[in-house]
N, C-alpha and C. Protein backbone atom coordinates (compact mmCIF):
# COMPACT_ATOMS: atom_id res chain seq x y z
N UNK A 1 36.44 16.23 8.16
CA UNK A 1 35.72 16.78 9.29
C UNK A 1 34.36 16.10 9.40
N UNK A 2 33.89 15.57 10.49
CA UNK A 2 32.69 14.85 10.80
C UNK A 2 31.79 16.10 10.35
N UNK A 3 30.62 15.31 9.66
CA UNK A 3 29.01 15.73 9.86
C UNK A 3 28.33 16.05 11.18
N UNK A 4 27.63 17.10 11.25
CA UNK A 4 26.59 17.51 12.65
C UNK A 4 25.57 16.24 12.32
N UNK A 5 25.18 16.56 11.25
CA UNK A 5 23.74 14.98 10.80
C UNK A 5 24.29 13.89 11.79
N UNK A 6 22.98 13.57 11.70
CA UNK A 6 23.06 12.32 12.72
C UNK A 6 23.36 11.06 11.25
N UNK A 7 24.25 9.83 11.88
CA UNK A 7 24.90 9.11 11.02
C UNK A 7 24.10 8.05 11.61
N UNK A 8 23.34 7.39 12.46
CA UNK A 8 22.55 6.57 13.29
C UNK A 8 21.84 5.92 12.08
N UNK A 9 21.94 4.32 11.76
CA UNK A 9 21.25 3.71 10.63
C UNK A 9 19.62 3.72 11.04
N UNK A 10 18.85 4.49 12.10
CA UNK A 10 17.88 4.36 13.25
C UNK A 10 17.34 5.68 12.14
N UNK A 11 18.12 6.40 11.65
CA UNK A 11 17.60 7.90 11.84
C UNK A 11 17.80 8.25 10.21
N UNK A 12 18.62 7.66 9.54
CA UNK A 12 18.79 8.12 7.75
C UNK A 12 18.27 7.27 6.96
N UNK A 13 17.81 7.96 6.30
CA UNK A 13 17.07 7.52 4.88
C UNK A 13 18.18 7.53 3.88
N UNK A 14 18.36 6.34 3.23
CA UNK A 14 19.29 6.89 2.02
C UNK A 14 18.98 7.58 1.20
N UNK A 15 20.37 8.52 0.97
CA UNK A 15 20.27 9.60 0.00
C UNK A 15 19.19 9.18 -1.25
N UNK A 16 19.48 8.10 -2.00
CA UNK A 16 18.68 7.60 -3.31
C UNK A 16 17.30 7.71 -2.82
N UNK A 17 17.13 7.35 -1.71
CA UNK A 17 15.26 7.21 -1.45
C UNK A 17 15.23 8.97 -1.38
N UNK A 18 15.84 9.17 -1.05
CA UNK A 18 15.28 10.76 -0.76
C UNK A 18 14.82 11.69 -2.13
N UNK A 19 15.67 11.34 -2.93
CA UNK A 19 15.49 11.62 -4.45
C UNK A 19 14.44 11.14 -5.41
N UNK A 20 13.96 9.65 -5.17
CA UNK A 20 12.49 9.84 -5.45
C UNK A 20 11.48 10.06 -5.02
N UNK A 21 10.38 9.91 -5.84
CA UNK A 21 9.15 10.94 -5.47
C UNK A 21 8.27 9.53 -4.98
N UNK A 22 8.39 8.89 -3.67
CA UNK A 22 7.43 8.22 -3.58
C UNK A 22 5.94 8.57 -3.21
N UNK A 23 5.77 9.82 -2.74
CA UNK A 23 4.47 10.26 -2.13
C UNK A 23 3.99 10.39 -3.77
N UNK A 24 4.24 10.18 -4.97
CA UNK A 24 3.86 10.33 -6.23
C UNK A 24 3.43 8.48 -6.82
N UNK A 25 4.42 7.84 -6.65
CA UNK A 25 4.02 6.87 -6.86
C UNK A 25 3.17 5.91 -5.57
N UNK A 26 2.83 6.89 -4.80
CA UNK A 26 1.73 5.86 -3.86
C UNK A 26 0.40 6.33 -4.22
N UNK A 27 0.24 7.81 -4.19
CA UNK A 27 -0.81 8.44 -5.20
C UNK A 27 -1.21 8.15 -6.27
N UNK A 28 -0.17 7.68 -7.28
CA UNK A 28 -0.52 6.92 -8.68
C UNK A 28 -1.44 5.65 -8.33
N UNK A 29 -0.65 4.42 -7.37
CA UNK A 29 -1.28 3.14 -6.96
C UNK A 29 -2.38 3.42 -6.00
N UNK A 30 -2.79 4.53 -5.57
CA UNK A 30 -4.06 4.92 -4.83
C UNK A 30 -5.55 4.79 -6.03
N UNK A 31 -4.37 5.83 -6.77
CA UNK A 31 -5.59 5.82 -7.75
C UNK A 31 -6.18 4.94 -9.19
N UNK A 32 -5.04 4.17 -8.88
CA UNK A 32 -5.42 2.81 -9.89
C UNK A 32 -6.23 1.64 -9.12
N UNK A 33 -5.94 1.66 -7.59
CA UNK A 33 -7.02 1.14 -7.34
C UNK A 33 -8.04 1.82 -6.50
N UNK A 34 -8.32 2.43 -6.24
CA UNK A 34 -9.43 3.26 -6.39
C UNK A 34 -10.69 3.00 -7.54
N UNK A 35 -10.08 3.51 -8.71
CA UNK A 35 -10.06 2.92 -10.11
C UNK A 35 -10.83 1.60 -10.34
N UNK A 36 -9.99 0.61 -10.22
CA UNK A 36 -10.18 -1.00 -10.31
C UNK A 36 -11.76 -1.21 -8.90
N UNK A 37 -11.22 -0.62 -7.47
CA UNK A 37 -12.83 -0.83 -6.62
C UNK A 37 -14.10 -0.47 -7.58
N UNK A 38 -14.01 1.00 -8.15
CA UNK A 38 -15.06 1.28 -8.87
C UNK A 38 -15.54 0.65 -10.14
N UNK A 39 -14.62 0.44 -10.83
CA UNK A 39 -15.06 -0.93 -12.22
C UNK A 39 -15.75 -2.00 -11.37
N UNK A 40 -15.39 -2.91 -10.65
CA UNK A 40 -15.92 -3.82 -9.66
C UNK A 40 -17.51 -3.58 -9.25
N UNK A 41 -17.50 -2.22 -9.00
CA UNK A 41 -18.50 -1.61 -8.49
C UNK A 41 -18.35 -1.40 -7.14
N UNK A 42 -17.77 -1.32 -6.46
CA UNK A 42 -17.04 -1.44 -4.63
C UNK A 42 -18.50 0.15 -4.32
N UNK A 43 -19.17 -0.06 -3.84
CA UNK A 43 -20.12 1.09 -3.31
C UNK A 43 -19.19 2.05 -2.46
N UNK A 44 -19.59 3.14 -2.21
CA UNK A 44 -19.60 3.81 -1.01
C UNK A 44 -19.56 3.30 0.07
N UNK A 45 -20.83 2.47 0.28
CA UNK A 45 -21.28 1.58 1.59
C UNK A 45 -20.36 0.74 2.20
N UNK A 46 -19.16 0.69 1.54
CA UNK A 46 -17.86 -0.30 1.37
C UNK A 46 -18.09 -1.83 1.17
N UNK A 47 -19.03 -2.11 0.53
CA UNK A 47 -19.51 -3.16 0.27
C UNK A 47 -19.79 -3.45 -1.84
N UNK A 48 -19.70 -4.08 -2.09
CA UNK A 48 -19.66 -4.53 -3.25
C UNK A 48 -21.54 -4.07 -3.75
N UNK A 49 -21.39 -3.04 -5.08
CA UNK A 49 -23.48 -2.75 -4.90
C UNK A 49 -23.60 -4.02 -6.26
N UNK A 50 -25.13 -4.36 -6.14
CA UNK A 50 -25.59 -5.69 -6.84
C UNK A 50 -26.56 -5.25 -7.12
N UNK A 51 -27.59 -5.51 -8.52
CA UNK A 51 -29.05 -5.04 -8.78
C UNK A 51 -29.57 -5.79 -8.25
N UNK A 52 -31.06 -5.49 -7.39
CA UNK A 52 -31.41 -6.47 -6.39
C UNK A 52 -32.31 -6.93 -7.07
N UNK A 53 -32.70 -6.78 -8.80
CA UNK A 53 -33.50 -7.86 -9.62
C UNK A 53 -32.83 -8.82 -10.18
N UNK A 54 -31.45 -8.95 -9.70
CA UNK A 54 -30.28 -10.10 -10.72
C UNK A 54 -30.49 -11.51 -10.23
N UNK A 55 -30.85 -12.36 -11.01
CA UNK A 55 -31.28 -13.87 -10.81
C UNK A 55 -29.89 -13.73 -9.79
N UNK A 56 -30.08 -14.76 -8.86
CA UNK A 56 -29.34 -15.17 -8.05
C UNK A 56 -28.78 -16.81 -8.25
N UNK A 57 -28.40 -16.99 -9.84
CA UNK A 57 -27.97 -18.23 -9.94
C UNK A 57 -26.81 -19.17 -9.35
N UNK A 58 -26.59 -20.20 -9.10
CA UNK A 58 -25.56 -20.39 -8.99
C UNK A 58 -24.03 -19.64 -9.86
N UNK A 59 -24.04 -19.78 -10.65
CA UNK A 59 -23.42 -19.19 -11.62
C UNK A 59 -23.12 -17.58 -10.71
N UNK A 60 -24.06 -16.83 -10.75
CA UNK A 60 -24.03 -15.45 -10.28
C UNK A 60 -23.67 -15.67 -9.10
N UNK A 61 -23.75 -16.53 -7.97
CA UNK A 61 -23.52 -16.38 -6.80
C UNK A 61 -21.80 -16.62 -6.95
N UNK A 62 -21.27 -17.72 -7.66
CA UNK A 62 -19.71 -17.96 -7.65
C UNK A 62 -19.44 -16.94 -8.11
N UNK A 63 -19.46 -16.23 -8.79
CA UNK A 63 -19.27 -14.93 -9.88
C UNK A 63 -19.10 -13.61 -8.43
N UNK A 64 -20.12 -13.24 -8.06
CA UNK A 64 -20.18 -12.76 -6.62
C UNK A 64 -19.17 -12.83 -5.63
N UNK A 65 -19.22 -14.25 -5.18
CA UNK A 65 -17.94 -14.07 -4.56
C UNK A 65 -16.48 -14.09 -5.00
N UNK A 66 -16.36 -14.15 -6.17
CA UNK A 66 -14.26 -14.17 -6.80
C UNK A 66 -14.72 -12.64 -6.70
N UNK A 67 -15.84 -11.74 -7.07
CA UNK A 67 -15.85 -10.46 -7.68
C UNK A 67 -15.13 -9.88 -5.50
N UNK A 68 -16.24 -10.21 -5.04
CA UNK A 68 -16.20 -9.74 -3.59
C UNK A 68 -14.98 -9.96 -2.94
N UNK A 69 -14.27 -11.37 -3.38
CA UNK A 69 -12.63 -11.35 -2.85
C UNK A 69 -11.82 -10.72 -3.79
N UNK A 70 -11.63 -10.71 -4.58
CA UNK A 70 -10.97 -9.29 -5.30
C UNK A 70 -11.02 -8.04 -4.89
N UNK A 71 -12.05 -7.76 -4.90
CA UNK A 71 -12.69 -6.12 -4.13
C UNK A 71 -11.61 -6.30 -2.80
N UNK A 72 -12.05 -7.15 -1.81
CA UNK A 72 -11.07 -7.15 -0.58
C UNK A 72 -10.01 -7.28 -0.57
N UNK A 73 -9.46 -7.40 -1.79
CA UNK A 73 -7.44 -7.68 -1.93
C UNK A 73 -7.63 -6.39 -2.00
N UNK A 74 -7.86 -5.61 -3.03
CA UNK A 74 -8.27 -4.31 -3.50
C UNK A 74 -8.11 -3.04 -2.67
N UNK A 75 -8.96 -3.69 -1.83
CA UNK A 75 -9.23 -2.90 -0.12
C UNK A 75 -8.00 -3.21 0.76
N UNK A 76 -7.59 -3.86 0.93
CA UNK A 76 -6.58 -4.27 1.75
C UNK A 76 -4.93 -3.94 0.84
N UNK A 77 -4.91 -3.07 -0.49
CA UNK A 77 -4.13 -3.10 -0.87
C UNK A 77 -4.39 -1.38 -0.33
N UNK A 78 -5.20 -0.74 -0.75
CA UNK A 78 -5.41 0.99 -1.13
C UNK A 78 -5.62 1.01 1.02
N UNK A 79 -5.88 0.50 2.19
CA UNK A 79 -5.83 0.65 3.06
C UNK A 79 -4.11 0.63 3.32
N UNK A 80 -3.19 0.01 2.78
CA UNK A 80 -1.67 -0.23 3.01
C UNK A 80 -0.91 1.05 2.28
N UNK A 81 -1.15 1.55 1.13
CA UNK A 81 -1.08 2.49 0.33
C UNK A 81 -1.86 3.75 1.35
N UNK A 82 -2.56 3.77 1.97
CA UNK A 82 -3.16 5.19 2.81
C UNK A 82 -2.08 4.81 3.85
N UNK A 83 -2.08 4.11 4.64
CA UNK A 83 -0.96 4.16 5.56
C UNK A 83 0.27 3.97 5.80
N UNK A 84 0.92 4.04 3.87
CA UNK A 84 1.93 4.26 3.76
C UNK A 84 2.07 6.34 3.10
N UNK A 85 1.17 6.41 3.12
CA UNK A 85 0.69 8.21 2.53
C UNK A 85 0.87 8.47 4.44
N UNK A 86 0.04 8.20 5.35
CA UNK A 86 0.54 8.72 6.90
C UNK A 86 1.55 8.33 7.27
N UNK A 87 2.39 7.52 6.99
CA UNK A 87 3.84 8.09 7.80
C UNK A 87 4.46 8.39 6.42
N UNK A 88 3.83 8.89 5.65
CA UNK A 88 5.07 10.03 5.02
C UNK A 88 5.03 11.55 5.71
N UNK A 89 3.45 11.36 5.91
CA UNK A 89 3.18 12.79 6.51
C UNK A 89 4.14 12.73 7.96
N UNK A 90 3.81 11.78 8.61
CA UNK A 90 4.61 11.62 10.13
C UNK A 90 5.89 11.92 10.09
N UNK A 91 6.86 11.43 9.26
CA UNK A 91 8.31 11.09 9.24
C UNK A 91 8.60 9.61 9.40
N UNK A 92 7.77 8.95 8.84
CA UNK A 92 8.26 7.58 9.47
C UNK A 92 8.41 6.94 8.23
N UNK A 93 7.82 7.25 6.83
CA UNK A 93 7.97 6.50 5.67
C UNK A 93 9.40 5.81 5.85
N UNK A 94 9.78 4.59 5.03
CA UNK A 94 10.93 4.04 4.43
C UNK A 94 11.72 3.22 5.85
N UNK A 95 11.00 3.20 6.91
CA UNK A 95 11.59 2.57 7.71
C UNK A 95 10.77 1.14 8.17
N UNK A 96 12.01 0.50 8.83
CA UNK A 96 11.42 -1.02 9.02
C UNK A 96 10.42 -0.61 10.58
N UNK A 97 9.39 -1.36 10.52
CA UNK A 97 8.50 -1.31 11.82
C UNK A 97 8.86 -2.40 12.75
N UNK A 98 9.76 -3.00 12.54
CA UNK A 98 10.20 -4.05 13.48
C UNK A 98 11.82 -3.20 14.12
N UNK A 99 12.89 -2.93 12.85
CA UNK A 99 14.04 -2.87 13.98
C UNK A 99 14.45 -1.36 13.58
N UNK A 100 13.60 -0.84 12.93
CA UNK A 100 13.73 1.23 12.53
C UNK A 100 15.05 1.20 11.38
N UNK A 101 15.21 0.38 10.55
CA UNK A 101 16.53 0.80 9.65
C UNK A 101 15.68 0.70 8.52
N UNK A 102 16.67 1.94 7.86
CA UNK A 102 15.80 2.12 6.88
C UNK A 102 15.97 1.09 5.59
N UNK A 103 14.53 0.85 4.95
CA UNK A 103 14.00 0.40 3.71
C UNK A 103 14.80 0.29 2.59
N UNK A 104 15.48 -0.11 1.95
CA UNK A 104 16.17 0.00 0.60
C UNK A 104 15.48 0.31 -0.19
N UNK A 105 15.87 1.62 -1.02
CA UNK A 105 15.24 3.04 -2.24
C UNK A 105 14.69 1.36 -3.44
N UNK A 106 15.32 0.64 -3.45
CA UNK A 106 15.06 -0.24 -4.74
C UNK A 106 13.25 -1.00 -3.71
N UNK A 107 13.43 -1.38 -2.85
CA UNK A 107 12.72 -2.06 -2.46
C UNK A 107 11.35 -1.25 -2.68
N UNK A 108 11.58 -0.18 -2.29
CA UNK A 108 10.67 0.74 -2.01
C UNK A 108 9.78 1.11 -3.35
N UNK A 109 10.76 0.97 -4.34
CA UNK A 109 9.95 1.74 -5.55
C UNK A 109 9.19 0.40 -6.40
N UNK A 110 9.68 -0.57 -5.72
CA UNK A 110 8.75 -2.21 -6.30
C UNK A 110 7.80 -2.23 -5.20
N UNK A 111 7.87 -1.81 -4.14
CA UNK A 111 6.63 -1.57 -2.87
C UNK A 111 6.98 -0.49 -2.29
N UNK A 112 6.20 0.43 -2.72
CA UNK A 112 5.87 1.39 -1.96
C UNK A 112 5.30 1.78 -0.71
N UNK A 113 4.43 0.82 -0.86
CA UNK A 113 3.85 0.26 0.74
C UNK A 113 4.38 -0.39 1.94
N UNK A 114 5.59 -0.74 1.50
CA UNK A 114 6.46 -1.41 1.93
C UNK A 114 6.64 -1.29 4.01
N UNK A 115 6.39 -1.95 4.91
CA UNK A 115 6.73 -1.63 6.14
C UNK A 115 7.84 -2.06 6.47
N UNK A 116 8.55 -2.85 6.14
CA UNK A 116 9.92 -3.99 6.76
C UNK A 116 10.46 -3.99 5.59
N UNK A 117 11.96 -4.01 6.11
CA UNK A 117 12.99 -4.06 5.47
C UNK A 117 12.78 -5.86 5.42
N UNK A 118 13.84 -6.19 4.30
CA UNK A 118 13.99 -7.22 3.56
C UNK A 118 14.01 -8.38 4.03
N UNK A 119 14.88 -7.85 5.73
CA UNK A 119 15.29 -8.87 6.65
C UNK A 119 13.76 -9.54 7.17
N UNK A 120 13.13 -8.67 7.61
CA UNK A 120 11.88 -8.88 8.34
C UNK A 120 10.91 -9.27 7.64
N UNK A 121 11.05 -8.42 6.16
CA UNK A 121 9.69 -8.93 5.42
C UNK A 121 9.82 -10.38 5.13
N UNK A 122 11.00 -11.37 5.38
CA UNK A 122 11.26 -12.74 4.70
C UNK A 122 10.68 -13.70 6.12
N UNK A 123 10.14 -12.46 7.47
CA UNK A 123 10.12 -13.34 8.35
C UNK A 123 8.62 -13.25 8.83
N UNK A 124 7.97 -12.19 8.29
CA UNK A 124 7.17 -12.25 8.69
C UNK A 124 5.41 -13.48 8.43
């Protein structure tokens, strides 16, 4: 006897994704980097804070910037991780943003952040 559920590859999550706890492991990687901004020193100000008596050597200035592009992977990782936390809230987690089928549970738990399925992520 057919299912009432909708069977539409548009509309199901596989069973396996449903069974883990990803809103747990995006929270975990929130807060490891979270974590890692603040060792860095990532301010409030969203800017990297510096003692404004620190020789400004060469040395310190290269030092400065690997520290400041790190910080921005950092940032650009925990911004992907928050807007993979809103469409869990939405209903939209685990799906591709290009053709709506859903995410593979394996893919997902190596990226959580994940927007595109496998097909798309190889194209983008």
């Amino acid at each position: 006897m057919p299912s009432d559920a909708p069977t539409d590859a548009t509309t199901d999550v596989p069973a396996e994704a449903a069974e883990f706890d990803f809103r747990q492991l995006l929270e975990i990687e929130q807060r490891q980097l979270q974590s890692e901004l603040s060792e860095l020193g990532f301010g409030e100000k969203g800017g990297l804070d510096y003692d404004p008596n620190f020789a400004d050597s060469s040395q310190v200035t290269a030092e400065r910037g690997e520290a400041e592009a790190l910080a921005g992977q950092l940032k650009e990782s925990l911004d992907e991780i928050d807007q993979a936390l809103a469409r869990l809230e939405n209903g939209t987690y685990g799906r591709c943003e290009v053709c709506g089928v859903a995410i593979q549970p394996a893919r997902l738990e190596a990226m959580p952040a994940s927007r595109f399925c496998i097909d798309h992520a190889n194209r983008s």
